[in-house]
C-alpha atoms as a PDB file:
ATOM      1  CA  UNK A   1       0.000   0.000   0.000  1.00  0.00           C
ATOM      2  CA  UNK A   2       2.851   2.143   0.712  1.00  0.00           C
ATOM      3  CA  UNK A   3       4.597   1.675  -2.296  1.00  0.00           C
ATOM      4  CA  UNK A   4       1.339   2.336  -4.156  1.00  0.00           C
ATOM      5  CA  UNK A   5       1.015   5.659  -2.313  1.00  0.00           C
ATOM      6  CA  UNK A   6       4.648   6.574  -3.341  1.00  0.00           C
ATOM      7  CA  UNK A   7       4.402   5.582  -7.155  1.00  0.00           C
ATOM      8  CA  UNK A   8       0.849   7.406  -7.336  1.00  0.00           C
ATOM      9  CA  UNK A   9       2.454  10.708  -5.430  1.00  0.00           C
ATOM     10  CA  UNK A  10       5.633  10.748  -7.846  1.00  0.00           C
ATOM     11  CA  UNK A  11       3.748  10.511 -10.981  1.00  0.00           C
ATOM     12  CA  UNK A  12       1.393  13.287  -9.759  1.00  0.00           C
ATOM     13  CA  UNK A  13       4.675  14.983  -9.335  1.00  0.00           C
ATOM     14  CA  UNK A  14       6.331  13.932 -12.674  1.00  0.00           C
ATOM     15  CA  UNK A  15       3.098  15.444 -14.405  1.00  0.00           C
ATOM     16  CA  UNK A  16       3.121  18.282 -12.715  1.00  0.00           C
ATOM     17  CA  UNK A  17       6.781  19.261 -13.628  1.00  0.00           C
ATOM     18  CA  UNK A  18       5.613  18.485 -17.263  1.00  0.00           C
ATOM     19  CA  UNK A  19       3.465  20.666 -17.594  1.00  0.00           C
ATOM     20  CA  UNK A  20       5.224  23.218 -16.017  1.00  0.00           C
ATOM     21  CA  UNK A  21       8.310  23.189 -17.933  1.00  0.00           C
ATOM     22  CA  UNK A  22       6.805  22.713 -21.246  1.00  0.00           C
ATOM     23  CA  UNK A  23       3.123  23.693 -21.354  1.00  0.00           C
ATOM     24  CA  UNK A  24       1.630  26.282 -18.503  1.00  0.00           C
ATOM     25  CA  UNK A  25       3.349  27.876 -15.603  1.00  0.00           C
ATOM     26  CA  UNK A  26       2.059  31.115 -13.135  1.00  0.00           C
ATOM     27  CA  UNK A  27       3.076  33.985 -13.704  1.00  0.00           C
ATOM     28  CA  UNK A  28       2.170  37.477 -10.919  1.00  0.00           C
ATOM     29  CA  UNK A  29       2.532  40.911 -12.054  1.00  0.00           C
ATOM     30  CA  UNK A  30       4.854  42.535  -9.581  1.00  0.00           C
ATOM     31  CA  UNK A  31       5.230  46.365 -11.279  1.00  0.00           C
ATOM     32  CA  UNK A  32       2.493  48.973 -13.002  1.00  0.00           C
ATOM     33  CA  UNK A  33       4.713  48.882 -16.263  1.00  0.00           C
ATOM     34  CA  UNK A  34       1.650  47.098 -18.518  1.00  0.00           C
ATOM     35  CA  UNK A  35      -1.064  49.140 -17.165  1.00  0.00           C
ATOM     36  CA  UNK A  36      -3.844  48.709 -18.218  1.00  0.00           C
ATOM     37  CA  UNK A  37      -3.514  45.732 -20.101  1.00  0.00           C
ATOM     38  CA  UNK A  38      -2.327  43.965 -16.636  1.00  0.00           C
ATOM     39  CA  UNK A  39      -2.464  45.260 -13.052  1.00  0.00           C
ATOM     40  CA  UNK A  40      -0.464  45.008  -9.667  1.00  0.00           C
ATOM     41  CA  UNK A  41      -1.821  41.644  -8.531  1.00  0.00           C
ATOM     42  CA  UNK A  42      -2.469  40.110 -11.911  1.00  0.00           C
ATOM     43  CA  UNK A  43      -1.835  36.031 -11.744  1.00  0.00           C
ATOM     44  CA  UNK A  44      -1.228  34.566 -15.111  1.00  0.00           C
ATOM     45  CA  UNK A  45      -1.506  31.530 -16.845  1.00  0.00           C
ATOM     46  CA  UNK A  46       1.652  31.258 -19.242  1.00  0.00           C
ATOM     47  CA  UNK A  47       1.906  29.724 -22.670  1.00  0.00           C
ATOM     48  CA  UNK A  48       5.017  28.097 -22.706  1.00  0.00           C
ATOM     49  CA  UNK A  49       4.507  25.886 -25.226  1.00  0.00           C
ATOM     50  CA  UNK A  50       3.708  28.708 -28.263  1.00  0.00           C
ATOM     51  CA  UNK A  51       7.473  29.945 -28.856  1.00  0.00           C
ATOM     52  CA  UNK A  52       9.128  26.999 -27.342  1.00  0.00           C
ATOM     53  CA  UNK A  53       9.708  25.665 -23.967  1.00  0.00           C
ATOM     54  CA  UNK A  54      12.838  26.431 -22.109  1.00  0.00           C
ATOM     55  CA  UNK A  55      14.588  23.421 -20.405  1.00  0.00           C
ATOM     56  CA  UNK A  56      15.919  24.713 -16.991  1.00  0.00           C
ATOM     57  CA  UNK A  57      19.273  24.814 -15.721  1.00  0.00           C
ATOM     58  CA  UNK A  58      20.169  24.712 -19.860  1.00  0.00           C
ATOM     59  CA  UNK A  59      20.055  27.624 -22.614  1.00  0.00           C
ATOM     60  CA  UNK A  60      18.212  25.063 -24.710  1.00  0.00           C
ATOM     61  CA  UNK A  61      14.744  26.236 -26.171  1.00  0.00           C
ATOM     62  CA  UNK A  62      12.700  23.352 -27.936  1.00  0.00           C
ATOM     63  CA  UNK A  63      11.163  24.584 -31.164  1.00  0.00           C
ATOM     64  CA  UNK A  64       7.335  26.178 -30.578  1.00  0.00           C
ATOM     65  CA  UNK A  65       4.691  26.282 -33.011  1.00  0.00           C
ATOM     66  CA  UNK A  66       5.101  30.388 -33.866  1.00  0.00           C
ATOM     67  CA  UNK A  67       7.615  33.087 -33.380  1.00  0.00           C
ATOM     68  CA  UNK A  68       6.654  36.147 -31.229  1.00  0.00           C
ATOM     69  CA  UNK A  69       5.019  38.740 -33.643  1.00  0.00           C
ATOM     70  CA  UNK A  70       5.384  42.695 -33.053  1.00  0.00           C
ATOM     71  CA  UNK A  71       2.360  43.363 -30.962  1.00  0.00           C
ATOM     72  CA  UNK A  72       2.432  39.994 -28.711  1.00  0.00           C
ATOM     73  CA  UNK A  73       2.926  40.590 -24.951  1.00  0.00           C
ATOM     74  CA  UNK A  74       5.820  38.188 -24.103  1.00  0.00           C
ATOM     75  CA  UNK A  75       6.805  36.700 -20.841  1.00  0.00           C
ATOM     76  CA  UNK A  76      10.868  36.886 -20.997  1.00  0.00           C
ATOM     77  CA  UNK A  77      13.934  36.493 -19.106  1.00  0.00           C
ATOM     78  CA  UNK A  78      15.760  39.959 -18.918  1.00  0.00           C
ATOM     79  CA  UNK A  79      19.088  40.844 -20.694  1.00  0.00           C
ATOM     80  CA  UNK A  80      21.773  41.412 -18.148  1.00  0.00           C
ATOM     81  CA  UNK A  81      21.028  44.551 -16.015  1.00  0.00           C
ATOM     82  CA  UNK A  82      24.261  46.223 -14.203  1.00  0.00           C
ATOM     83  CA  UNK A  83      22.401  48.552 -12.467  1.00  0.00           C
ATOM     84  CA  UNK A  84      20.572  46.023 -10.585  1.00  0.00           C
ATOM     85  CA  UNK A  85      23.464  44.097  -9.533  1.00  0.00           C
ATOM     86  CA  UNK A  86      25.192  46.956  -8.215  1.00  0.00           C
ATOM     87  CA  UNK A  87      21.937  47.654  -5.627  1.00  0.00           C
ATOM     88  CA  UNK A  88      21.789  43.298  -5.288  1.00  0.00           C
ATOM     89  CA  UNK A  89      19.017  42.860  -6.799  1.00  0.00           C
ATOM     90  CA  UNK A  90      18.568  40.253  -9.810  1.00  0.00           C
ATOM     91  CA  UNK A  91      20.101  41.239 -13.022  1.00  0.00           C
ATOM     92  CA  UNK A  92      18.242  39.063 -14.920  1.00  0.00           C
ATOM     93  CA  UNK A  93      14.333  38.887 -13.533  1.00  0.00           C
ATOM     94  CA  UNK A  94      11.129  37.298 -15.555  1.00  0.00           C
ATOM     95  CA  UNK A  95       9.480  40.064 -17.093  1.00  0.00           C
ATOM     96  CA  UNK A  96       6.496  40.859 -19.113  1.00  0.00           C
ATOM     97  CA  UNK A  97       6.324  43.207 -21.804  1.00  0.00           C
ATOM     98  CA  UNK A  98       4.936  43.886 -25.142  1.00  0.00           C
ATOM     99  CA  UNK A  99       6.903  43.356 -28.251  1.00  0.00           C
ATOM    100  CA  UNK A 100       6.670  46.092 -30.385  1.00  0.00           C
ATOM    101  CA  UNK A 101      10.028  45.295 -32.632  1.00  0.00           C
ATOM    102  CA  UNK A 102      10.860  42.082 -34.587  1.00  0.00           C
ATOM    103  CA  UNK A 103      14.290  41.488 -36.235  1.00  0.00           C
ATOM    104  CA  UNK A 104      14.237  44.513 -39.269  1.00  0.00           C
ATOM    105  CA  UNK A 105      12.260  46.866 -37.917  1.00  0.00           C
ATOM    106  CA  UNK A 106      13.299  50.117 -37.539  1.00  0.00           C
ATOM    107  CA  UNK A 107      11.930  51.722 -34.571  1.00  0.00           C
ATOM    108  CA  UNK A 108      12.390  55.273 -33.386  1.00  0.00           C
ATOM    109  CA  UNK A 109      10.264  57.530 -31.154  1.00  0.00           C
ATOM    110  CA  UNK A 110       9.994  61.033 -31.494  1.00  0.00           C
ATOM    111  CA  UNK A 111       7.885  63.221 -28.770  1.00  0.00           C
ATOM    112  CA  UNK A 112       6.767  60.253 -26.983  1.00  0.00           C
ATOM    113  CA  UNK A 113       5.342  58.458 -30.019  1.00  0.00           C
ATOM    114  CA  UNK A 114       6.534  55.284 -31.385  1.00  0.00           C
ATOM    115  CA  UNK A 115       7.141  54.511 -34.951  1.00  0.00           C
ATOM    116  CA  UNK A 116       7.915  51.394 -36.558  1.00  0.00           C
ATOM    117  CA  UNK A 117       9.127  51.306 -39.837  1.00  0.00           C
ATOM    118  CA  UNK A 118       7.887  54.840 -40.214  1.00  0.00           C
ATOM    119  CA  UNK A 119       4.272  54.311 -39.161  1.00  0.00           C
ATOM    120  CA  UNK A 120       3.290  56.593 -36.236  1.00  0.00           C
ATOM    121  CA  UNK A 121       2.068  53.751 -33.481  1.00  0.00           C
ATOM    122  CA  UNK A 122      -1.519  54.320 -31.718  1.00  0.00           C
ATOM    123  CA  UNK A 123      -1.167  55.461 -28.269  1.00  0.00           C
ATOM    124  CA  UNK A 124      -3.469  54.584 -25.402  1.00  0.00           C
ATOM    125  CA  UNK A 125      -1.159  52.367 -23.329  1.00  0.00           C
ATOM    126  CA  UNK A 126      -1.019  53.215 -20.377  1.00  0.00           C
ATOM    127  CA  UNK A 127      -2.058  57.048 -20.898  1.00  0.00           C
ATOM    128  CA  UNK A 128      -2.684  59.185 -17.020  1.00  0.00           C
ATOM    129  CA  UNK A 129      -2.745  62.859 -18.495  1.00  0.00           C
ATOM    130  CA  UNK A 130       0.111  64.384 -20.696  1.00  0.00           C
ATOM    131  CA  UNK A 131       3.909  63.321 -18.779  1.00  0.00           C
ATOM    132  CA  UNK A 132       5.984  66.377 -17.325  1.00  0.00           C
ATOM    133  CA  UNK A 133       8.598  67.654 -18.969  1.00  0.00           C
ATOM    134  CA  UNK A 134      11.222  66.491 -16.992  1.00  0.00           C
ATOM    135  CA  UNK A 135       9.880  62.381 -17.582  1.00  0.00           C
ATOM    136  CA  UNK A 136       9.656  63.141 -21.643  1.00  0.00           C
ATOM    137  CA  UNK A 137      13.539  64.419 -20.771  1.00  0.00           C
ATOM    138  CA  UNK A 138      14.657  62.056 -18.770  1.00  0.00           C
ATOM    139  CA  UNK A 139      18.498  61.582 -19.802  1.00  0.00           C
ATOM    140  CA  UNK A 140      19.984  57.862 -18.587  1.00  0.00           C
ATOM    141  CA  UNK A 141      23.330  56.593 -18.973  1.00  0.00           C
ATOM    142  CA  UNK A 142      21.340  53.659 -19.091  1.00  0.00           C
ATOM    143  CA  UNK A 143      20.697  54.982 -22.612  1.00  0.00           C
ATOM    144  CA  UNK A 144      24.267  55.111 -23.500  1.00  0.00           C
ATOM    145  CA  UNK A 145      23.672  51.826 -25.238  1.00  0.00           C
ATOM    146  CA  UNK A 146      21.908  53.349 -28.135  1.00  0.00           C
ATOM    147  CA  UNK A 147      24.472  55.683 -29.142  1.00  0.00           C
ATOM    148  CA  UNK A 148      26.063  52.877 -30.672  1.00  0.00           C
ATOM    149  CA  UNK A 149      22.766  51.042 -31.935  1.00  0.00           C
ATOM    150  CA  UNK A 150      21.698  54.787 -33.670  1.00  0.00           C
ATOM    151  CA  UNK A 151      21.451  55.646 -37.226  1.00  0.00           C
ATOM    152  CA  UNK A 152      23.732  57.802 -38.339  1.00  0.00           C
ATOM    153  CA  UNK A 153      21.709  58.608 -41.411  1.00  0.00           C
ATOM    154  CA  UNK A 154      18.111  57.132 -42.705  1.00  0.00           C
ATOM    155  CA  UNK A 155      15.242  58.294 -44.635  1.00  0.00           C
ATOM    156  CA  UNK A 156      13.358  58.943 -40.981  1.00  0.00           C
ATOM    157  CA  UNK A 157      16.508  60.742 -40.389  1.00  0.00           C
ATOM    158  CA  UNK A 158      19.604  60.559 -37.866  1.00  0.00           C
ATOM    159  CA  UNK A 159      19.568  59.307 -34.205  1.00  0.00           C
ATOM    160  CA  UNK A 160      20.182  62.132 -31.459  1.00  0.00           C
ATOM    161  CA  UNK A 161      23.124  62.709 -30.013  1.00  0.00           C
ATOM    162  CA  UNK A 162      22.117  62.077 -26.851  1.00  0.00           C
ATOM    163  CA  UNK A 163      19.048  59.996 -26.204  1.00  0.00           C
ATOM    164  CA  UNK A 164      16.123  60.415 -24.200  1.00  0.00           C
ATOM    165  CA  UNK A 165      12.572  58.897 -23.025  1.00  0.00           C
ATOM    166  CA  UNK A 166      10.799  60.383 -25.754  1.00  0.00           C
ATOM    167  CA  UNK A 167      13.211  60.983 -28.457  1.00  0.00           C
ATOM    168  CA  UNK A 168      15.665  57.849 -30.032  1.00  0.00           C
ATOM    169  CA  UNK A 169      16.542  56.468 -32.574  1.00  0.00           C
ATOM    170  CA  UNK A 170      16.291  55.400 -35.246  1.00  0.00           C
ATOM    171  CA  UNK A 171      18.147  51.949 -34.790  1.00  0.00           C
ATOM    172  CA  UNK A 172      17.376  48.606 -36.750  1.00  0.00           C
ATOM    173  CA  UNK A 173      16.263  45.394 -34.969  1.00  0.00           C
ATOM    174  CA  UNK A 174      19.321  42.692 -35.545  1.00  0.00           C
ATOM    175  CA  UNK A 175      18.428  39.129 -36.172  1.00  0.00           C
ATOM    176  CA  UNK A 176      17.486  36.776 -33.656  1.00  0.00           C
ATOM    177  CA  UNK A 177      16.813  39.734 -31.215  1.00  0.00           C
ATOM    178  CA  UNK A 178      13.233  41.815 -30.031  1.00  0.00           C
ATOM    179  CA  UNK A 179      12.382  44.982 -28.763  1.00  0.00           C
ATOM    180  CA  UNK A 180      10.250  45.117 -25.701  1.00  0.00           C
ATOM    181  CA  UNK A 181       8.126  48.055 -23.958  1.00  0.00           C
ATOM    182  CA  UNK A 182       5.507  48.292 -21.243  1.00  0.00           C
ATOM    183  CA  UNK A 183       2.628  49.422 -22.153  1.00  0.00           C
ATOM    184  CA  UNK A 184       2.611  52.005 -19.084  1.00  0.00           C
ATOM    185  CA  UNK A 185       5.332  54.164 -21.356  1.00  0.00           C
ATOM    186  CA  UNK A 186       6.344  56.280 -18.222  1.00  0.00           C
ATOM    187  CA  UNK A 187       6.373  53.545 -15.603  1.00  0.00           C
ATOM    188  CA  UNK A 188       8.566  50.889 -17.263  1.00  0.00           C
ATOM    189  CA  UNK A 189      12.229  49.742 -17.596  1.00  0.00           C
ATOM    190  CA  UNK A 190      12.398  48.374 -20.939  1.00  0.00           C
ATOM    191  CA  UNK A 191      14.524  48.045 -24.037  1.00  0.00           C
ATOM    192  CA  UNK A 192      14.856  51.767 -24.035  1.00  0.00           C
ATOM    193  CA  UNK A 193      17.035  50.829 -20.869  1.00  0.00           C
ATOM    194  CA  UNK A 194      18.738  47.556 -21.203  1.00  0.00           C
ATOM    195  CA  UNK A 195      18.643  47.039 -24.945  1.00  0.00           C
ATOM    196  CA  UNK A 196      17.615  44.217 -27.342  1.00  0.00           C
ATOM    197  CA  UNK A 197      16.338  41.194 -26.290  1.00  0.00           C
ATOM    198  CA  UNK A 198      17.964  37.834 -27.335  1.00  0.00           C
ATOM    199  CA  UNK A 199      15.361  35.336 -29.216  1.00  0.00           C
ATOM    200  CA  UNK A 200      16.182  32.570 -26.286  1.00  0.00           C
ATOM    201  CA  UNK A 201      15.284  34.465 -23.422  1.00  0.00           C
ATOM    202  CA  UNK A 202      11.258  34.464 -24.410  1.00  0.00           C
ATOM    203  CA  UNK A 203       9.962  32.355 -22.496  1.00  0.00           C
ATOM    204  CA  UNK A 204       6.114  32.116 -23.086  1.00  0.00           C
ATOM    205  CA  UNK A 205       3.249  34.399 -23.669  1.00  0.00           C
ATOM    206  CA  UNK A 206       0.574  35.138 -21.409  1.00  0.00           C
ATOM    207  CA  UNK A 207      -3.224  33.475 -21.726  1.00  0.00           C
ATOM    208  CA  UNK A 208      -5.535  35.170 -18.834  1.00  0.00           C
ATOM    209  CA  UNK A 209      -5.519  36.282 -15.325  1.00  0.00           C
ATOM    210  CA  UNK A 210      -6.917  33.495 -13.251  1.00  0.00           C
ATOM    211  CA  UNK A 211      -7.077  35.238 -10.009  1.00  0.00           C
ATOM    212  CA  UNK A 212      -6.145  38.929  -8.800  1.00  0.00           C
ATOM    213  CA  UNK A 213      -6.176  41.099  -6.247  1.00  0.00           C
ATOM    214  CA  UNK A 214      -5.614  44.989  -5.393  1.00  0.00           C
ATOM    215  CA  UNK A 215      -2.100  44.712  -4.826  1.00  0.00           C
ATOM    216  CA  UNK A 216      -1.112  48.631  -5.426  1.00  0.00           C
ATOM    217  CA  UNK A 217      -3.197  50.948  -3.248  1.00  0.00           C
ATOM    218  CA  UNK A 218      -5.330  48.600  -0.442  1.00  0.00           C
ATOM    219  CA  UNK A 219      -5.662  49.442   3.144  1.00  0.00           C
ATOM    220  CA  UNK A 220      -6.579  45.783   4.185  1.00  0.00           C
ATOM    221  CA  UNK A 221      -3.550  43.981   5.399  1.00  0.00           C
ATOM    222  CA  UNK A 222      -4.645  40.972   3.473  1.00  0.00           C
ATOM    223  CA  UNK A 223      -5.799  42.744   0.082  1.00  0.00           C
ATOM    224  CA  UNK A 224      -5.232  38.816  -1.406  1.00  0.00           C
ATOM    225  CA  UNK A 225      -8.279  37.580   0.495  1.00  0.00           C
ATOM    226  CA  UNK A 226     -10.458  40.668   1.113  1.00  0.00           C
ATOM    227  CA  UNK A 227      -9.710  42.912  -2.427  1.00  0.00           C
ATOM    228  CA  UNK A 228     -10.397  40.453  -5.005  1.00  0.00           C
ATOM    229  CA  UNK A 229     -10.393  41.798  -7.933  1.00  0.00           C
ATOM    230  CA  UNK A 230     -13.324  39.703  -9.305  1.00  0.00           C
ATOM    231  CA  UNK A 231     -14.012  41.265 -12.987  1.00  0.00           C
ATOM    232  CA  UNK A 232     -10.287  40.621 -13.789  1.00  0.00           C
ATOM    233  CA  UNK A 233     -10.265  36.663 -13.350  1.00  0.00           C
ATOM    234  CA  UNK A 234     -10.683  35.012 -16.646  1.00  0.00           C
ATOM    235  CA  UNK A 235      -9.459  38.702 -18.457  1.00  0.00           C
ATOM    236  CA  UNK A 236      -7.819  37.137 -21.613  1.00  0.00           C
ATOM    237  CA  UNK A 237      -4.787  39.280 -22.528  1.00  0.00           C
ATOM    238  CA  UNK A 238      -4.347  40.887 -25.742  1.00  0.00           C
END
């Protein structure tokens, strides 16, 4: 009876890992930086299987059935982030973020507007009122990256000289690497920040929230139990 126990709890187990490496895994939204297409207190169900499963411990990818497409929000493992290291915190978190540039785009963004291979991108992401001057300004050295990514010369014209939220590029997409941005333009750390985005570090895209909760602005010390956010389970994410 024992052993029956044990072979019944490992294979309960076994199927469980399964279908976490390969096909679904949870995923929370810790940061405002999609808002509104997901909230503080989001929980996700992850496609894993759609680009390719990732086998842990490895930087082995197993083929998927599509490639992201410019427009998908992608669940992805961060490119090396010095900054972070240097305060201790993890370099390279799971993020979630919208791709909005495949491999030969050219992207650029002039007064807070995005364009992609010249076409003026619709705005509504995130939008809270018109950004202060000094947030469309912001100067980073985390920026510094683009100088070298900039066009010197293109029919959209030439990259700045110096970089800043609102206004880079142009710069071309390289092979095998994405763009990413939060939809929440002034509240996220994206690709404006820590650059491209290799093809292997995707690591699924998101299906629907299956629970949340106000996570950002409660009063109740257990805002998981008593602010459910009941209209956002099932939300399919687009």
């Amino acid at each position: 009876m024992v052993w029956e126990n044990v072979k019944a709890f490992a294979g309960a187990v076994a199927i469980f890992l399964v279908l976490r490496i390969f096909l679904i895994e949870a995923y929370r939204i810790p940061s405002g930086s999609m808002i509104p297409t997901l909230l503080i207190g989001d929980w996700l169900f992850v496609n894993k299987a759609i680009y390719g499963p990732h086998i842990p411990f490895t930087d082995i990818n197993l083929p998927g059935y599509r490639d992201p497409r410019r427009g998908d929000v992608v669940v992805f493992k961060s490119p090396y982030q010095s900054d972070e290291a240097e305060r201790g915190a993890d370099p390279t978190p799971t993020l979630v973020k919208r791709m909005v540039g495949e491999p030969g785009d050219t992207l650029f963004m002039r007064r807070g507007v995005l364009h992609v291979n010249g076409i003026a991108q619709r705005q509504g992401f995130g939008t809270s009122g018109p950004p202060s001057p000094e947030a469309a300004n912001e100067v980073s050295p985390l920026f510094d990256w683009q100088k070298k990514a900039g066009l010197r010369s293109s029919r959209f014209g030439a990259a700045p000289a110096q970089p800043t939220h609102d206004n880079w590029g142009p710069l071309v997409v390289p092979e095998r690497l994405i763009f990413m941005m939060g939809d929440s333009r002034y509240n996220s750390k994206d690709s404006r920040y820590w650059g491209f985005v290799p093809r292997e570090n995707v690591r699924g895209r998101p299906l629907f929230v299956y629970y949340a909760y106000n996570a950002d602005d409660s009063d109740s010390p257990l805002p998981m139990f008593t602010d459910i956010r009941w209209g956002r389970i099932g939300h399919w994410i687009r």
